[in-house]
N, C-alpha and C. Protein backbone atom coordinates (compact mmCIF):
# COMPACT_ATOMS: atom_id res chain seq x y z
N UNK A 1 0.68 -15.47 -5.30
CA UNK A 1 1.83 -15.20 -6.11
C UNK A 1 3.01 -14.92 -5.20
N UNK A 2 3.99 -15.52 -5.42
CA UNK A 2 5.26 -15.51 -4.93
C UNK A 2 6.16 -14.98 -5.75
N UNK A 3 7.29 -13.95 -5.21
CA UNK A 3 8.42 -13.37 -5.68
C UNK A 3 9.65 -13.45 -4.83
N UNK A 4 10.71 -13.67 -5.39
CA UNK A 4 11.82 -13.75 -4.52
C UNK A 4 12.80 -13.49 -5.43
N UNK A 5 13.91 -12.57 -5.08
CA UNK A 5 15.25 -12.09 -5.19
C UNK A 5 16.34 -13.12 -4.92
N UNK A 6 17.12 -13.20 -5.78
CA UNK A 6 17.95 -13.76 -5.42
C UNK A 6 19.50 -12.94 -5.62
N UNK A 7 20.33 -12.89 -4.81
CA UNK A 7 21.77 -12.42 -4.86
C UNK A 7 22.68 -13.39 -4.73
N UNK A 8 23.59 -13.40 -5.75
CA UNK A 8 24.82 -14.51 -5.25
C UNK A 8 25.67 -13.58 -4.56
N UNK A 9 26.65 -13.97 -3.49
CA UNK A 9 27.45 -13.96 -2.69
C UNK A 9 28.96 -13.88 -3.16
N UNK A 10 29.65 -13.33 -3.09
CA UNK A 10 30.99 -13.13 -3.46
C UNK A 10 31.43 -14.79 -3.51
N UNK A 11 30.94 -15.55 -2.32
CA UNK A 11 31.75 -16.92 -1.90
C UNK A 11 31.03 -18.15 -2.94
N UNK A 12 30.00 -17.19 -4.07
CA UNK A 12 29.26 -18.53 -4.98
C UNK A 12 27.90 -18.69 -4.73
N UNK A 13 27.79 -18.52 -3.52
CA UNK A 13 26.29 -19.15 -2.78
C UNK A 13 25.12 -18.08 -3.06
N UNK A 14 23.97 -18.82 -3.30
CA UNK A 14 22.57 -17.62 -3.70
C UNK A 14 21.89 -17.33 -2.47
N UNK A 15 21.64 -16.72 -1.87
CA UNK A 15 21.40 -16.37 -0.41
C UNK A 15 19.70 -15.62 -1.24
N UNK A 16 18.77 -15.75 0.10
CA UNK A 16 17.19 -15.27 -0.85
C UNK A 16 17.82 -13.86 0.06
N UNK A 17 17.19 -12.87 -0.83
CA UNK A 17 17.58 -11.53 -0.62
C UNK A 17 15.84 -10.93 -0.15
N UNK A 18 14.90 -11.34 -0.24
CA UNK A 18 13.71 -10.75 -0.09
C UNK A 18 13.00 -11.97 -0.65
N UNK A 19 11.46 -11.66 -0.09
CA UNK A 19 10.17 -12.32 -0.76
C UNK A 19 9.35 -11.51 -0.22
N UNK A 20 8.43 -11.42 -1.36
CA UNK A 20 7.23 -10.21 -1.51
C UNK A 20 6.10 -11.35 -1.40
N UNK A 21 5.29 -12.08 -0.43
CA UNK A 21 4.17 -12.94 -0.78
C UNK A 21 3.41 -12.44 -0.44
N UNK A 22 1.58 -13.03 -1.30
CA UNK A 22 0.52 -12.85 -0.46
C UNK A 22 0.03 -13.72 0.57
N UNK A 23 0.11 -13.61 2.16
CA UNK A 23 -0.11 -14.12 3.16
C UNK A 23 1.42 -14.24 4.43
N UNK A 24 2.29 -13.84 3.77
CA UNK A 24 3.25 -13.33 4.04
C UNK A 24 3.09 -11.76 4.89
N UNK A 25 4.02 -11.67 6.26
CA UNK A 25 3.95 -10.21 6.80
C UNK A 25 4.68 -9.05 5.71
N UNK A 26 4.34 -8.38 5.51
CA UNK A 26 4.09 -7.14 4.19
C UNK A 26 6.04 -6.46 4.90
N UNK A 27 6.31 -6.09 3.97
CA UNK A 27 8.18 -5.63 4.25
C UNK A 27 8.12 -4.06 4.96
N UNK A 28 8.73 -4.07 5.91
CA UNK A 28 8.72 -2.74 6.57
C UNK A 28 8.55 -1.50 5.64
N UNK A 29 8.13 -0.28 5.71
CA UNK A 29 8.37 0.63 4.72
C UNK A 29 7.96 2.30 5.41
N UNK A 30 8.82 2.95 4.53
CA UNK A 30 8.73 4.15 5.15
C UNK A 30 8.97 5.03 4.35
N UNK A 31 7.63 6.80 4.44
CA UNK A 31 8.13 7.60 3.47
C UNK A 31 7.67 8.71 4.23
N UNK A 32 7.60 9.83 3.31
CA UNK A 32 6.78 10.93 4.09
C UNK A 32 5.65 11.24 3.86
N UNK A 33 5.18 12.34 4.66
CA UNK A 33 3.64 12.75 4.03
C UNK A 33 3.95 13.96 3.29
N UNK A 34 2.70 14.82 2.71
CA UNK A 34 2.68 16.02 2.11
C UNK A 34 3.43 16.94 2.83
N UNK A 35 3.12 17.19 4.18
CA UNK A 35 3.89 17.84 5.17
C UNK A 35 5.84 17.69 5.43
N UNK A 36 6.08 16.84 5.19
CA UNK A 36 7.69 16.30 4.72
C UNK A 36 7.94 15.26 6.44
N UNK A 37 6.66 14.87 7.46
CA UNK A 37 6.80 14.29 8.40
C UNK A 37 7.12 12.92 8.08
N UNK A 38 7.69 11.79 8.75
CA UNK A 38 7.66 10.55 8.33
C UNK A 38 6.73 9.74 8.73
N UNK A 39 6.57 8.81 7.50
CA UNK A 39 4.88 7.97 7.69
C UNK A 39 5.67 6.73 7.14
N UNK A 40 5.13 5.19 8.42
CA UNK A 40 5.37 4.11 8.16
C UNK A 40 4.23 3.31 7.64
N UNK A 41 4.21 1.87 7.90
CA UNK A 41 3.53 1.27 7.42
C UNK A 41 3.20 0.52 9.27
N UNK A 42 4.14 0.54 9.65
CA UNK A 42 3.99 0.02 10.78
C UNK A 42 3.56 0.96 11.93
N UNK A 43 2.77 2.29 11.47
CA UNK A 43 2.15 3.67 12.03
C UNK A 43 0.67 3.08 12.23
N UNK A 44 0.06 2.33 10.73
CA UNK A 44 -1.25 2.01 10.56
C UNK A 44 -1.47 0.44 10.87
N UNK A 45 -1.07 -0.11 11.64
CA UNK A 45 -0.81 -1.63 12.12
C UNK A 45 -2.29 -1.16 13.09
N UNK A 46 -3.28 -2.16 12.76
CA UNK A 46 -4.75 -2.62 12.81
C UNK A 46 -5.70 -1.88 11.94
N UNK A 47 -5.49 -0.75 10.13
CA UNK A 47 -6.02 -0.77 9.86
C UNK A 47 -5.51 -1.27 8.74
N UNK A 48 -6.78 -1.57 7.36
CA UNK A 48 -6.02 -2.18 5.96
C UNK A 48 -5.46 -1.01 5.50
N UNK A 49 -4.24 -1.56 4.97
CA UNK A 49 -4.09 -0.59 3.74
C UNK A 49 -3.80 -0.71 2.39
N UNK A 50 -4.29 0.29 1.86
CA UNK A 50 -4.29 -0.01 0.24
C UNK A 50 -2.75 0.86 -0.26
N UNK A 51 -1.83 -0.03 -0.45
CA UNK A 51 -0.53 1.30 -0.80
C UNK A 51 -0.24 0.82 -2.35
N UNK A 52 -0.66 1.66 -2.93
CA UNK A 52 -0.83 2.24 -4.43
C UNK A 52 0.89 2.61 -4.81
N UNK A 53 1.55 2.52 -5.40
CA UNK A 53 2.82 3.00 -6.31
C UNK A 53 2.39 3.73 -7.39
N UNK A 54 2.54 4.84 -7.71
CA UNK A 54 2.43 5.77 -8.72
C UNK A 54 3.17 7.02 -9.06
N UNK A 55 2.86 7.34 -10.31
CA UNK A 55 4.16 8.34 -10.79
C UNK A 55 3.22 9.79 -12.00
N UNK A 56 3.46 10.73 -11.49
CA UNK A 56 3.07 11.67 -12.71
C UNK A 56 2.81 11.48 -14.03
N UNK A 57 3.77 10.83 -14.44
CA UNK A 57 4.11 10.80 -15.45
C UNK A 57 3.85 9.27 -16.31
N UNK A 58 3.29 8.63 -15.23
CA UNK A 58 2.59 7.15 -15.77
C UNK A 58 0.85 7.07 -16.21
N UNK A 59 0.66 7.07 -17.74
CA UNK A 59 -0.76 7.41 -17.78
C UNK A 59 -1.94 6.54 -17.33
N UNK A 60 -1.42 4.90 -17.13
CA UNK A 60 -2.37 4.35 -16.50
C UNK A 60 -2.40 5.05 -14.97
N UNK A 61 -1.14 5.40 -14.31
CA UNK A 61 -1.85 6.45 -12.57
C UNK A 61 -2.91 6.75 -13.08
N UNK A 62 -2.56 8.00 -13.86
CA UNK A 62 -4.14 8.36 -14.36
C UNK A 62 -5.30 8.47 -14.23
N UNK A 63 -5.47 6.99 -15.07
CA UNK A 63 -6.97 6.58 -14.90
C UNK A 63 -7.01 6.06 -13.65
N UNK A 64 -5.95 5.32 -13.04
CA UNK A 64 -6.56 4.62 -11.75
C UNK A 64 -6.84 5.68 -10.21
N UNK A 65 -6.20 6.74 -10.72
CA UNK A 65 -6.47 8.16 -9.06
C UNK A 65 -8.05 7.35 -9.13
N UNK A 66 -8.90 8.27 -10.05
CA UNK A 66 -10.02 8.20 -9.34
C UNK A 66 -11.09 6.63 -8.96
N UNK A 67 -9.90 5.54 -8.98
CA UNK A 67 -10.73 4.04 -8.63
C UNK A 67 -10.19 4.56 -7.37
N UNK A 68 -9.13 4.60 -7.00
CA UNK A 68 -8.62 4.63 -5.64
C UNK A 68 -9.29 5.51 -5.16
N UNK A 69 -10.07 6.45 -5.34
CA UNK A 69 -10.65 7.55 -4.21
C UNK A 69 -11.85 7.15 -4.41
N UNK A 70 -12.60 6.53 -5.07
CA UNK A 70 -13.89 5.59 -5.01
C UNK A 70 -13.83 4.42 -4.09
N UNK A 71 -12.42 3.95 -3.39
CA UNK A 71 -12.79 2.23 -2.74
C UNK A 71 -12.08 3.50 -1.56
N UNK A 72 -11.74 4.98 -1.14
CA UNK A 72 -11.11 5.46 0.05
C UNK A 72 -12.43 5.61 0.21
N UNK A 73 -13.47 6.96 -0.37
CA UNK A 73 -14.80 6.73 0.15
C UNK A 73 -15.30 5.70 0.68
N UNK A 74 -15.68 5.09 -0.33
CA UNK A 74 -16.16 3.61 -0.05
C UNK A 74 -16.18 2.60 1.36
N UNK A 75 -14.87 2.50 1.53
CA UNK A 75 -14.86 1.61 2.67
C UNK A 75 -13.36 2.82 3.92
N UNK A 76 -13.56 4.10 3.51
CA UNK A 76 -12.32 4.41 5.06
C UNK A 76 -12.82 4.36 6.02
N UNK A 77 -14.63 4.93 6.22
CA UNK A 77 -14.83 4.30 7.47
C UNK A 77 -15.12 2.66 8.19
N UNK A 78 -14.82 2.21 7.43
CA UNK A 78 -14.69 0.64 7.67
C UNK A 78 -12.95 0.54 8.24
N UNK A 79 -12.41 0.95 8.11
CA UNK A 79 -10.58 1.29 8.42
C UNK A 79 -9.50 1.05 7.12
N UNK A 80 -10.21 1.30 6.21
CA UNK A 80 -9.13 1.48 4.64
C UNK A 80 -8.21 2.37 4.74
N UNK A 81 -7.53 2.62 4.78
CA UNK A 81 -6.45 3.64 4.65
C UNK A 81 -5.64 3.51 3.10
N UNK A 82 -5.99 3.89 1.96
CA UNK A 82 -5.35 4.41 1.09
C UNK A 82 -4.28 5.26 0.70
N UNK A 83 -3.30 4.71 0.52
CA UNK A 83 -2.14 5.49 0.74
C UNK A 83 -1.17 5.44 -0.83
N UNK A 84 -1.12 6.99 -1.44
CA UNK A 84 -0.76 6.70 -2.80
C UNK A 84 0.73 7.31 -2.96
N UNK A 85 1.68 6.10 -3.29
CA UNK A 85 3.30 6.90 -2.83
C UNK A 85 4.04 7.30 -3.92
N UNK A 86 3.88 8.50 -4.14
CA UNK A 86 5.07 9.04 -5.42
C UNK A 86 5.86 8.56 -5.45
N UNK A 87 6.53 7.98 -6.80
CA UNK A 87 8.09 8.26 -6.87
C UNK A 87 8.31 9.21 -8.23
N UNK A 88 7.89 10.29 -8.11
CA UNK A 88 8.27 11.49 -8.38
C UNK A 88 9.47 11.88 -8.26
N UNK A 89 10.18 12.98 -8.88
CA UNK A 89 11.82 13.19 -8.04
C UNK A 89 11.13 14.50 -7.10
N UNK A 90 12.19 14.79 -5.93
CA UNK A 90 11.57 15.46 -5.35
C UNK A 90 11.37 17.20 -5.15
N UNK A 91 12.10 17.35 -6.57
CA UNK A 91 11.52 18.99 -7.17
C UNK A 91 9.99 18.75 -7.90
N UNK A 92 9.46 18.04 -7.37
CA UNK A 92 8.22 17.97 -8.17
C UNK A 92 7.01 17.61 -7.28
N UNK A 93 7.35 17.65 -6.03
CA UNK A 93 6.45 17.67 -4.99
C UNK A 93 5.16 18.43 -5.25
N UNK A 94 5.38 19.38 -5.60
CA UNK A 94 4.27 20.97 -6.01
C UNK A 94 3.03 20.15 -7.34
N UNK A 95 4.07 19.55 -7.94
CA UNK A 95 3.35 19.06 -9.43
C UNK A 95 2.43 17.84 -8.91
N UNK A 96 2.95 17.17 -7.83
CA UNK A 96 2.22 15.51 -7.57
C UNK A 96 1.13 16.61 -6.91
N UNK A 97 1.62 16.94 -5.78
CA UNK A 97 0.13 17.45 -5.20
C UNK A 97 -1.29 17.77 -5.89
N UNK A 98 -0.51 18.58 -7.02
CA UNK A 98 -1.49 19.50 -7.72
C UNK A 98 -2.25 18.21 -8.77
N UNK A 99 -1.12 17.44 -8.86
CA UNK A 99 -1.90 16.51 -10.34
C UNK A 99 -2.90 15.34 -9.65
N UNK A 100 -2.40 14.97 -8.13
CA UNK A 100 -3.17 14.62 -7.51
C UNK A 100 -4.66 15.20 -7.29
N UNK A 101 -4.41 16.01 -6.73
CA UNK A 101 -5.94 17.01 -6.28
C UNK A 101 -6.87 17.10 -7.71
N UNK A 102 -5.91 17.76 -8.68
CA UNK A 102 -6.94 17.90 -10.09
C UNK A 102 -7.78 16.22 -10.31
N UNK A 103 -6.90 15.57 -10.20
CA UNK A 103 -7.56 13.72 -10.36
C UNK A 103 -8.87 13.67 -9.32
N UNK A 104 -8.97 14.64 -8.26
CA UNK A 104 -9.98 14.23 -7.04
C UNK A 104 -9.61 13.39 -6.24
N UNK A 105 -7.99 13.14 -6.05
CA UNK A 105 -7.60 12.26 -4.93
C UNK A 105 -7.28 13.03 -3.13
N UNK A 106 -8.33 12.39 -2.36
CA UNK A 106 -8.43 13.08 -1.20
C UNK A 106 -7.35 11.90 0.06
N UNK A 107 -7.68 11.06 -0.63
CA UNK A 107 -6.39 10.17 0.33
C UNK A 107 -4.81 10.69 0.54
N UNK A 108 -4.16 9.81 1.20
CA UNK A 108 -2.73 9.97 1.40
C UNK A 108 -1.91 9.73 0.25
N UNK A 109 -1.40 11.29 0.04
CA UNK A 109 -0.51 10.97 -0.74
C UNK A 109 0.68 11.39 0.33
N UNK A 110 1.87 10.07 -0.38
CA UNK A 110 3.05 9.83 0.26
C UNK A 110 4.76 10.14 -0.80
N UNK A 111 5.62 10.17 -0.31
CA UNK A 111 6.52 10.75 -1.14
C UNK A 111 7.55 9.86 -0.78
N UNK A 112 8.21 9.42 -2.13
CA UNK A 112 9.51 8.69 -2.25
C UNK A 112 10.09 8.44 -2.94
N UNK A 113 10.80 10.03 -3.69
CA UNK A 113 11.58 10.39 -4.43
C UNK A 113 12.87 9.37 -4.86
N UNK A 114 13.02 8.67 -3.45
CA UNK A 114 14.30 7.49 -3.75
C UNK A 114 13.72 6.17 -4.52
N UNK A 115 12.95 6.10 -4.90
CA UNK A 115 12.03 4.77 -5.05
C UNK A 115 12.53 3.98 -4.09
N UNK A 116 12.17 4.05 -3.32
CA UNK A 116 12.36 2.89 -2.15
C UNK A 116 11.22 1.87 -1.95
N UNK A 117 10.29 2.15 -2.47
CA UNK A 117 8.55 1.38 -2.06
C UNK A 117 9.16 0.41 -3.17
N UNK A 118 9.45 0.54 -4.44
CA UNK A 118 9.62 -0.78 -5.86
C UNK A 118 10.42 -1.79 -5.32
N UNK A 119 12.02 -0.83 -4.69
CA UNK A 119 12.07 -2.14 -4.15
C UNK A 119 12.22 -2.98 -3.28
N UNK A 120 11.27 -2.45 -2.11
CA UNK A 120 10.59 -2.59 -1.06
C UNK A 120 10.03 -3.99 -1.31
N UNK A 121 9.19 -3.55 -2.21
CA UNK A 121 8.12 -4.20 -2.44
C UNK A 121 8.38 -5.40 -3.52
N UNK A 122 9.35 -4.87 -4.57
CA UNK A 122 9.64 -5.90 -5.65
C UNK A 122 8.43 -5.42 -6.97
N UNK A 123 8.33 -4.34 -6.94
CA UNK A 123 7.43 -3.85 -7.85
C UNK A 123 8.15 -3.49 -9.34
N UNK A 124 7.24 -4.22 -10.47
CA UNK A 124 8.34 -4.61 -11.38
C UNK A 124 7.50 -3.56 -12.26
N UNK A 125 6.60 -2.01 -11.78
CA UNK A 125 6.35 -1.15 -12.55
C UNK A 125 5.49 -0.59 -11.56
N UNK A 126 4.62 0.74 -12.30
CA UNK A 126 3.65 1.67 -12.08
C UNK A 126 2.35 1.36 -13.24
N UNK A 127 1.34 1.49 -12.70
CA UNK A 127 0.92 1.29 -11.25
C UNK A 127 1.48 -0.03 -10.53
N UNK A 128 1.46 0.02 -9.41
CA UNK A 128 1.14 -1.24 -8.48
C UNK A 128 0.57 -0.97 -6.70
N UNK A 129 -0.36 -1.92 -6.37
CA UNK A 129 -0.57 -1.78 -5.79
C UNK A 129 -1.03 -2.94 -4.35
N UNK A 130 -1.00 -2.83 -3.24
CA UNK A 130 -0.54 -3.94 -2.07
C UNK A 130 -1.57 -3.66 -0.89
N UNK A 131 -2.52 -4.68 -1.08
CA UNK A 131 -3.09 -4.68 -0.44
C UNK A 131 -2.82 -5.60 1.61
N UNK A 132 -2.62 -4.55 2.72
CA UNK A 132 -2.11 -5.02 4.12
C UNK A 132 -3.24 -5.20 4.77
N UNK A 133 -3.76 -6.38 5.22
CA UNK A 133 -4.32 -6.34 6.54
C UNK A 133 -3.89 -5.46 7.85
N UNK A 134 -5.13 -5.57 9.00
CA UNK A 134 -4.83 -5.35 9.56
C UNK A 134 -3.81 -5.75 10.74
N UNK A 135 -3.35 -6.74 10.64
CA UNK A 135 -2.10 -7.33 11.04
C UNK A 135 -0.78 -7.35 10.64
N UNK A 136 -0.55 -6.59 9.85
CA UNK A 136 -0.20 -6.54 8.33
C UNK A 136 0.78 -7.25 7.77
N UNK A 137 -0.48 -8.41 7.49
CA UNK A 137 -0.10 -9.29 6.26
C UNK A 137 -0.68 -8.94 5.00
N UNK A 138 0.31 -9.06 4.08
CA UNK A 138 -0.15 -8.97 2.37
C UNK A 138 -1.18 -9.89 2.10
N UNK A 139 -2.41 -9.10 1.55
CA UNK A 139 -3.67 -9.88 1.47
C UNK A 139 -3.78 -9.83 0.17
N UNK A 140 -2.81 -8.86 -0.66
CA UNK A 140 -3.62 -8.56 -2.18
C UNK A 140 -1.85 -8.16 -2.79
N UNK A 141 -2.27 -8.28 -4.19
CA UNK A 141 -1.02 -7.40 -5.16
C UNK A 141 -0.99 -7.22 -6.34
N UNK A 142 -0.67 -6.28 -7.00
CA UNK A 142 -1.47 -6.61 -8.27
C UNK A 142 -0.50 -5.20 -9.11
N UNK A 143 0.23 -5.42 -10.43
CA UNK A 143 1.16 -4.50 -10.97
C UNK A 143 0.35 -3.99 -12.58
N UNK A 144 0.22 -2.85 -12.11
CA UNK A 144 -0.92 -2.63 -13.44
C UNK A 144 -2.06 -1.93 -13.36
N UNK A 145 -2.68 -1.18 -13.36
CA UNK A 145 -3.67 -0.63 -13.10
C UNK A 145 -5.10 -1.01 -12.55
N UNK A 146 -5.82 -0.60 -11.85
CA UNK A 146 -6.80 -1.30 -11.05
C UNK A 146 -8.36 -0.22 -11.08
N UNK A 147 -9.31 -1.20 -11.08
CA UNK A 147 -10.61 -0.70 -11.28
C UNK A 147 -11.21 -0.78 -9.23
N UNK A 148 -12.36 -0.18 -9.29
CA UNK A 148 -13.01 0.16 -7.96
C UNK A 148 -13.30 -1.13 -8.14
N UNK A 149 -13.60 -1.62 -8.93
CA UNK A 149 -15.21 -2.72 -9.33
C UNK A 149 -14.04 -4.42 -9.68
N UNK A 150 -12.49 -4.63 -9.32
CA UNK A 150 -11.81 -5.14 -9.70
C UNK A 150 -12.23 -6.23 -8.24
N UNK A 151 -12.72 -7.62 -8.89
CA UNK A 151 -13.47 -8.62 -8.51
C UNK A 151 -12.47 -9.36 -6.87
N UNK A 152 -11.27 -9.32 -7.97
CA UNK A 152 -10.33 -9.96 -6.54
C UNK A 152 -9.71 -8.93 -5.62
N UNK A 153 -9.69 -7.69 -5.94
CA UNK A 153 -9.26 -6.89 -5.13
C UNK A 153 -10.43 -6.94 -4.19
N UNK A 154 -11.75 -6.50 -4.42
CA UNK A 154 -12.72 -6.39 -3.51
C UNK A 154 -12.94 -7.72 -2.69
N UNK A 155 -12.70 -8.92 -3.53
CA UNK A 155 -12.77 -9.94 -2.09
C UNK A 155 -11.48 -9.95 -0.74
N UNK A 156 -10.82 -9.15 -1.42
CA UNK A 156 -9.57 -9.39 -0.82
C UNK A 156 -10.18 -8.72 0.43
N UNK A 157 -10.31 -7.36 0.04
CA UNK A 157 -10.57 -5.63 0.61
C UNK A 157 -11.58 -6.18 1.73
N UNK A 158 -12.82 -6.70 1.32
CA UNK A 158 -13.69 -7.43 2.42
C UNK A 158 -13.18 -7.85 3.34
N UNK A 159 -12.38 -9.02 2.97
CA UNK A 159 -12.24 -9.80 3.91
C UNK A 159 -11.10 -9.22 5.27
N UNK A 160 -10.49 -8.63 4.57
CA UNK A 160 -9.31 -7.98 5.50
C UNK A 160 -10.20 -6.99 6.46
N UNK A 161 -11.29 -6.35 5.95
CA UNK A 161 -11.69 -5.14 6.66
C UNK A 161 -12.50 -6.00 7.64
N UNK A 162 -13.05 -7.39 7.48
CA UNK A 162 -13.58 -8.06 8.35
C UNK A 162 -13.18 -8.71 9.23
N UNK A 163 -11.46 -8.41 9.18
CA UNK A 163 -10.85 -9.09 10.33
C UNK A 163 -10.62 -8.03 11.43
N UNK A 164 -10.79 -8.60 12.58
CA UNK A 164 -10.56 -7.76 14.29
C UNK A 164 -9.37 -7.42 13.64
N UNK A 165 -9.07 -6.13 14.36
CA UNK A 165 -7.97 -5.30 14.68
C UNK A 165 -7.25 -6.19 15.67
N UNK A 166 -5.87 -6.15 15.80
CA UNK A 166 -4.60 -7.13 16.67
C UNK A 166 -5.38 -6.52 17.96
N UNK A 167 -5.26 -7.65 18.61
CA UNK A 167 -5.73 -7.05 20.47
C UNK A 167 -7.11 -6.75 20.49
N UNK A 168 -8.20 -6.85 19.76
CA UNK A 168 -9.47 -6.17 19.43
C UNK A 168 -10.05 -7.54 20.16
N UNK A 169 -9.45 -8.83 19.98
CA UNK A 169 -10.25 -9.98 20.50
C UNK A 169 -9.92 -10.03 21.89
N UNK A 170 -8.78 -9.88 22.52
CA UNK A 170 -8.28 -9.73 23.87
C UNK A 170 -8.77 -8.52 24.60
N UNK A 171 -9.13 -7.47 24.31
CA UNK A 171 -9.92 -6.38 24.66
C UNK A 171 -11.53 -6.64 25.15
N UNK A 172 -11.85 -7.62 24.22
CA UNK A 172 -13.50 -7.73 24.08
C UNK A 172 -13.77 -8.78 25.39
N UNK A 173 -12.55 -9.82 25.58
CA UNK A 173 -12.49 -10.84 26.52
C UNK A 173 -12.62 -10.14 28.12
N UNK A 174 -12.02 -9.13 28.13
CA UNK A 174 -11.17 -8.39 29.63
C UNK A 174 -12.39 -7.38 29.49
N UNK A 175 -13.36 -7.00 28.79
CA UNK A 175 -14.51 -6.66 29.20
C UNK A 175 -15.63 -6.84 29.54
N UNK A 176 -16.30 -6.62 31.14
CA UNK A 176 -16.96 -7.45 31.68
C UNK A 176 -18.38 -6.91 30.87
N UNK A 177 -19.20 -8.02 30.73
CA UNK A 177 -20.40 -8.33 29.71
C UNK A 177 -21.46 -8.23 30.98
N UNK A 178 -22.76 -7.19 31.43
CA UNK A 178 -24.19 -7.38 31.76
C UNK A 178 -25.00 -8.37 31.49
């Protein structure tokens, strides 16, 4: 699936303003953590990540916290990194945490009161969620709520977690073999 923006130009002309693809390198992005430190996307460059969009106040989040902390178990020691980014406003930090934790979500939750991840990303609601290789290219995407047991996400999730980490093949070469 392909998405693209388009802006016209004062001078007439439609200039592409963004594209969100799958197989495409994933759009820079940046928020904070619980702590108020800043966390990129380009921090976790060689593991997957799963970056979830969600909101308090959206009842499919909801149901989907606890798929997402079923595929963080599941596969983080394989290198999943689940990362779930409020756009909460940000007097309500106290409330995500808490509504988080009550859900049983032990992953990253991330904060971005500006919505900057939607349109980052081109996310045309809550839930959504973007699945990065470890190279990070967009391997997955999907706007709407999501199951553990969701057929194309998990082929996706496989296959990405089965790719070498960047430099993991050049490492293995420059080590001498008995």
């Amino acid at each position: 699936m392909c998405v693209a923006l388009l802006v016209a130009s004062c001078g007439g002309e439609v200039a592409p303003r963004a594209v969100v693809a799958v197989g495409a390198p994933a759009p820079s992005y940046a928020a904070e953590k619980a702590d108020g430190t800043p966390i990129a996307l380009a921090d976790l460059k060689g593991e997957v990540v799963l970056l979830n969009i969600w909101a308090t106040w959206c009842k499919p989040c909801r149901q989907e916290i606890p798929a997402l902390e079923t595929l963080h178990q599941r596969h983080g020691a394989a290198g999943l990194v689940v990362a779930g980014v409020s756009i909460d406003v940000d007097e309500d930090r106290g409330k995500v945490a808490e509504y988080a934790g009550a859900l049983g979500a032990s992953y990253a939750i991330w904060y971005d009161p500006d919505d900057r991840v939607s349109t980052t990303f081109l996310a045309l609601g809550v839930p959504a969620s973007y699945l990065i290789g470890r190279d990070g290219t967009l391997r997955w995407r999907h706007v709407g709520p999501i199951t553990a047991e969701d057929g194309a996400l998990n082929a996706a999730l496989m296959a990405a977690l089965g790719e070498p980490a960047p430099g993991a093949e050049a490492a293995n070469r420059a080590t001498p073999r008995n």
